[in-house]
C-alpha atoms as a PDB file:
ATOM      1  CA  UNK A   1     -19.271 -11.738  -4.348  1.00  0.00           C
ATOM      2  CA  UNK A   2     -17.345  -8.854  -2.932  1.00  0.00           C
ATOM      3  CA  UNK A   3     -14.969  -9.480  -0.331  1.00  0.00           C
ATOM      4  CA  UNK A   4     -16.175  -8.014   3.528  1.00  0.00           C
ATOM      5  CA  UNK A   5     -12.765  -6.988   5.650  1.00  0.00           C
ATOM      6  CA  UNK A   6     -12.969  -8.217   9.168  1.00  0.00           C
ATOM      7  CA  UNK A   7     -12.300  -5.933  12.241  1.00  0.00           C
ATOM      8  CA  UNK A   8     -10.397  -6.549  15.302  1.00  0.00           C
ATOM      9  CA  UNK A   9     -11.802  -5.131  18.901  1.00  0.00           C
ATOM     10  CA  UNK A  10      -9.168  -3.203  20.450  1.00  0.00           C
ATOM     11  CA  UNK A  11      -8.470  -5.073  23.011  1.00  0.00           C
ATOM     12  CA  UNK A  12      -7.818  -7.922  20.330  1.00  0.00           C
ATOM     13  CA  UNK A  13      -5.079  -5.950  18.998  1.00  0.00           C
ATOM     14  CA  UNK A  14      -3.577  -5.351  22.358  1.00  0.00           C
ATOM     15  CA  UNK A  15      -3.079  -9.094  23.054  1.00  0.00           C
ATOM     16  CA  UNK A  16      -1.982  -9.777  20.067  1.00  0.00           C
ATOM     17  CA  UNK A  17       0.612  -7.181  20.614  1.00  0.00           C
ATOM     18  CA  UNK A  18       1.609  -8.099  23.901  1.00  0.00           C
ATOM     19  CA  UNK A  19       2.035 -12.143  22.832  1.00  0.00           C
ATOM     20  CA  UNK A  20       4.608 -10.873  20.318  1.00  0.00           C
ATOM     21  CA  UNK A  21       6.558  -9.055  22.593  1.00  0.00           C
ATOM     22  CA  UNK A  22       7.292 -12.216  24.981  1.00  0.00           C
ATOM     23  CA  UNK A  23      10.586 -13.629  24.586  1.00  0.00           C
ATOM     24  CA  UNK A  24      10.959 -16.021  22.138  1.00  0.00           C
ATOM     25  CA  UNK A  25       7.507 -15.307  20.602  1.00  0.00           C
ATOM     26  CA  UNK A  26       7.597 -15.790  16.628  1.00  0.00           C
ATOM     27  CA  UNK A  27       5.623 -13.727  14.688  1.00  0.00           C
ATOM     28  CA  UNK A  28       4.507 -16.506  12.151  1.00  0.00           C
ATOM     29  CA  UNK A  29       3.197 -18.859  14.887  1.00  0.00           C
ATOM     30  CA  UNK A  30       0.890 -16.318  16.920  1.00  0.00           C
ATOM     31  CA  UNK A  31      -0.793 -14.944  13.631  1.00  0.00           C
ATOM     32  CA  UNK A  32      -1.189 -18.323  12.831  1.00  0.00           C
ATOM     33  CA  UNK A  33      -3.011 -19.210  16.028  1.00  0.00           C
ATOM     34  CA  UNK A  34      -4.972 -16.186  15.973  1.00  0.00           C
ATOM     35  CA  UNK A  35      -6.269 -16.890  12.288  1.00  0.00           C
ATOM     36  CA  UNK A  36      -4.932 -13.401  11.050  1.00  0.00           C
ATOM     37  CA  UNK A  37      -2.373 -12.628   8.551  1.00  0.00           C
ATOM     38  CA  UNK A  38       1.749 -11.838   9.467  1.00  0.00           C
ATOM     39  CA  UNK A  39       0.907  -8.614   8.094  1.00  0.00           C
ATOM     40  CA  UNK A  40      -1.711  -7.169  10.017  1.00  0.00           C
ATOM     41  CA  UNK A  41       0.004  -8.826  13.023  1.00  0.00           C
ATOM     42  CA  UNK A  42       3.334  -6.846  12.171  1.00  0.00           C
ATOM     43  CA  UNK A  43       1.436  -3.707  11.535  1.00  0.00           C
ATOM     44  CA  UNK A  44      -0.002  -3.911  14.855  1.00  0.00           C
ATOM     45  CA  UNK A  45       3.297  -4.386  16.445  1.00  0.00           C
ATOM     46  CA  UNK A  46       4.947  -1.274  14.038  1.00  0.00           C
ATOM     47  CA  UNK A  47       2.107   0.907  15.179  1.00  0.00           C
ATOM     48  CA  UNK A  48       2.688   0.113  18.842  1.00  0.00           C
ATOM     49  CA  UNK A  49       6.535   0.680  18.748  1.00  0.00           C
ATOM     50  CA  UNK A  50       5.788   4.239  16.687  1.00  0.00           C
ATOM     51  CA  UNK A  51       3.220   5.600  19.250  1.00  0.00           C
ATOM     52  CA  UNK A  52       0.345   5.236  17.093  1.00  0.00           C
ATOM     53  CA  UNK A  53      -1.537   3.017  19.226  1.00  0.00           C
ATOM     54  CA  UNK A  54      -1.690   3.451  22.961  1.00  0.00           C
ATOM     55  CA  UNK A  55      -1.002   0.456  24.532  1.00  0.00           C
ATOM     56  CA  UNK A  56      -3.202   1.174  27.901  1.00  0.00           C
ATOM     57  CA  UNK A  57      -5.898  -0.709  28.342  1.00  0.00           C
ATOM     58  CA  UNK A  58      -9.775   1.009  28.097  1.00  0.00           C
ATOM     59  CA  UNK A  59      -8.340   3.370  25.669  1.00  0.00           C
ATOM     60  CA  UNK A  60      -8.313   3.536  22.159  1.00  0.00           C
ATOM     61  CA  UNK A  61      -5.583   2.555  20.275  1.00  0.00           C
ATOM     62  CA  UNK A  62      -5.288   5.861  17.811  1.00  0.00           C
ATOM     63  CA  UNK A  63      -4.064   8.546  19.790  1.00  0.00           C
ATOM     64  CA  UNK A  64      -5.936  11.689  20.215  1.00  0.00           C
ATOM     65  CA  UNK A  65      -2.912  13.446  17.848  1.00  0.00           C
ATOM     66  CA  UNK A  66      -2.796  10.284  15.275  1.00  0.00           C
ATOM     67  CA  UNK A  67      -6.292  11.199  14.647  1.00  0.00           C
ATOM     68  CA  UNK A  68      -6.370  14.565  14.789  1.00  0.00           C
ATOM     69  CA  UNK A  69      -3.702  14.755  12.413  1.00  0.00           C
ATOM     70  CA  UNK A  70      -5.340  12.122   9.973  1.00  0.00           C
ATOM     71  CA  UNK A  71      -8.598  14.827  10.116  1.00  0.00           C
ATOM     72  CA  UNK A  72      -6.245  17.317   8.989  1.00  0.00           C
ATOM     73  CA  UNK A  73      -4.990  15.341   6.037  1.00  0.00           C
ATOM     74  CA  UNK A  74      -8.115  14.798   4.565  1.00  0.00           C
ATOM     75  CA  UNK A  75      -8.971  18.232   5.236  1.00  0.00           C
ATOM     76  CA  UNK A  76      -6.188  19.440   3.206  1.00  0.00           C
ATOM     77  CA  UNK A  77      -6.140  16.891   0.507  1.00  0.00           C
ATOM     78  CA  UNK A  78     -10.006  18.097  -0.191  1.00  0.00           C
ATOM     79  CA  UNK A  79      -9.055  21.430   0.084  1.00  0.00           C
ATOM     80  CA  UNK A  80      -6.022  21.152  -2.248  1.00  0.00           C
ATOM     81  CA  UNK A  81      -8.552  19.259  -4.846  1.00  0.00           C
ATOM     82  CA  UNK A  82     -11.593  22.059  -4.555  1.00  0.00           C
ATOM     83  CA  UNK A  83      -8.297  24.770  -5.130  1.00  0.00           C
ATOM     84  CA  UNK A  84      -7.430  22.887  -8.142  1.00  0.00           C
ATOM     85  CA  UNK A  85     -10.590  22.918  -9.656  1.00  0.00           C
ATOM     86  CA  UNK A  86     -10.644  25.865  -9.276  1.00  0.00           C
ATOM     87  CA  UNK A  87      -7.550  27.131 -10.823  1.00  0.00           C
ATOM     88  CA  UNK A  88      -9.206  25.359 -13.495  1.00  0.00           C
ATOM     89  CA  UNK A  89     -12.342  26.680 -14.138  1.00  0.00           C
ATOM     90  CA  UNK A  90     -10.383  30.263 -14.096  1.00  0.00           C
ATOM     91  CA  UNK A  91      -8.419  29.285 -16.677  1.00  0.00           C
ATOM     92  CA  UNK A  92     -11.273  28.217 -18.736  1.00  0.00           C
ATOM     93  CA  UNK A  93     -13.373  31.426 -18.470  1.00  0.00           C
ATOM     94  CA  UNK A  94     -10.603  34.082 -18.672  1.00  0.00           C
ATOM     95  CA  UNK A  95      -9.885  32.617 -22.005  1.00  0.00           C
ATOM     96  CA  UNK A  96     -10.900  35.216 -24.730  1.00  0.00           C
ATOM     97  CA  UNK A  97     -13.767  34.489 -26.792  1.00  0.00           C
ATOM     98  CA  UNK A  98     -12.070  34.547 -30.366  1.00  0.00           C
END
């Protein structure tokens, strides 16, 4: 029975954010309360302190530039792939026939 991955509303993650950033708020204790794992409760938190999510509310957490510069990734990892192949496939046919 495969596994389904749950998904968090924005606005979810911004709590949950903002209840680890109250003083003397434990990390162990809200993800615990929330029913989520330390790790995705940290991961929030280490994309909030990088600028990856914006913490304003009614707005998306990814930044415009965090995704724009994910698009280009995959962009250039397909591109790098389809130039490999490629490279490839010239090799194979300039090969002499011998």
């Amino acid at each position: 029975m495969p596994r389904t991955r749950r998904t968090f509303t924005d606005e979810f993650k911004r709590e949950a954010v903002k209840l680890v950033k109250q003083p003397g708020a434990m990390v162990t204790h809200i993800a615990r309360d929330l029913g989520i794992e330390q790790s995705v409760l940290r991961r929030w938190v280490s994309q909030e302190q990088d600028g990856v999510m914006d913490m304003r509310a009614n707005k998306p957490l990814r930044s415009e530039s965090a995704s724009e510069l994910e698009g280009l990734q995959r962009e250039l990892r397909r591109v790098t792939t389809e130039r490999d192949i490629l490279k490839k496939a010239l090799g194979y046919f300039a090969r002499d026939p011998q």
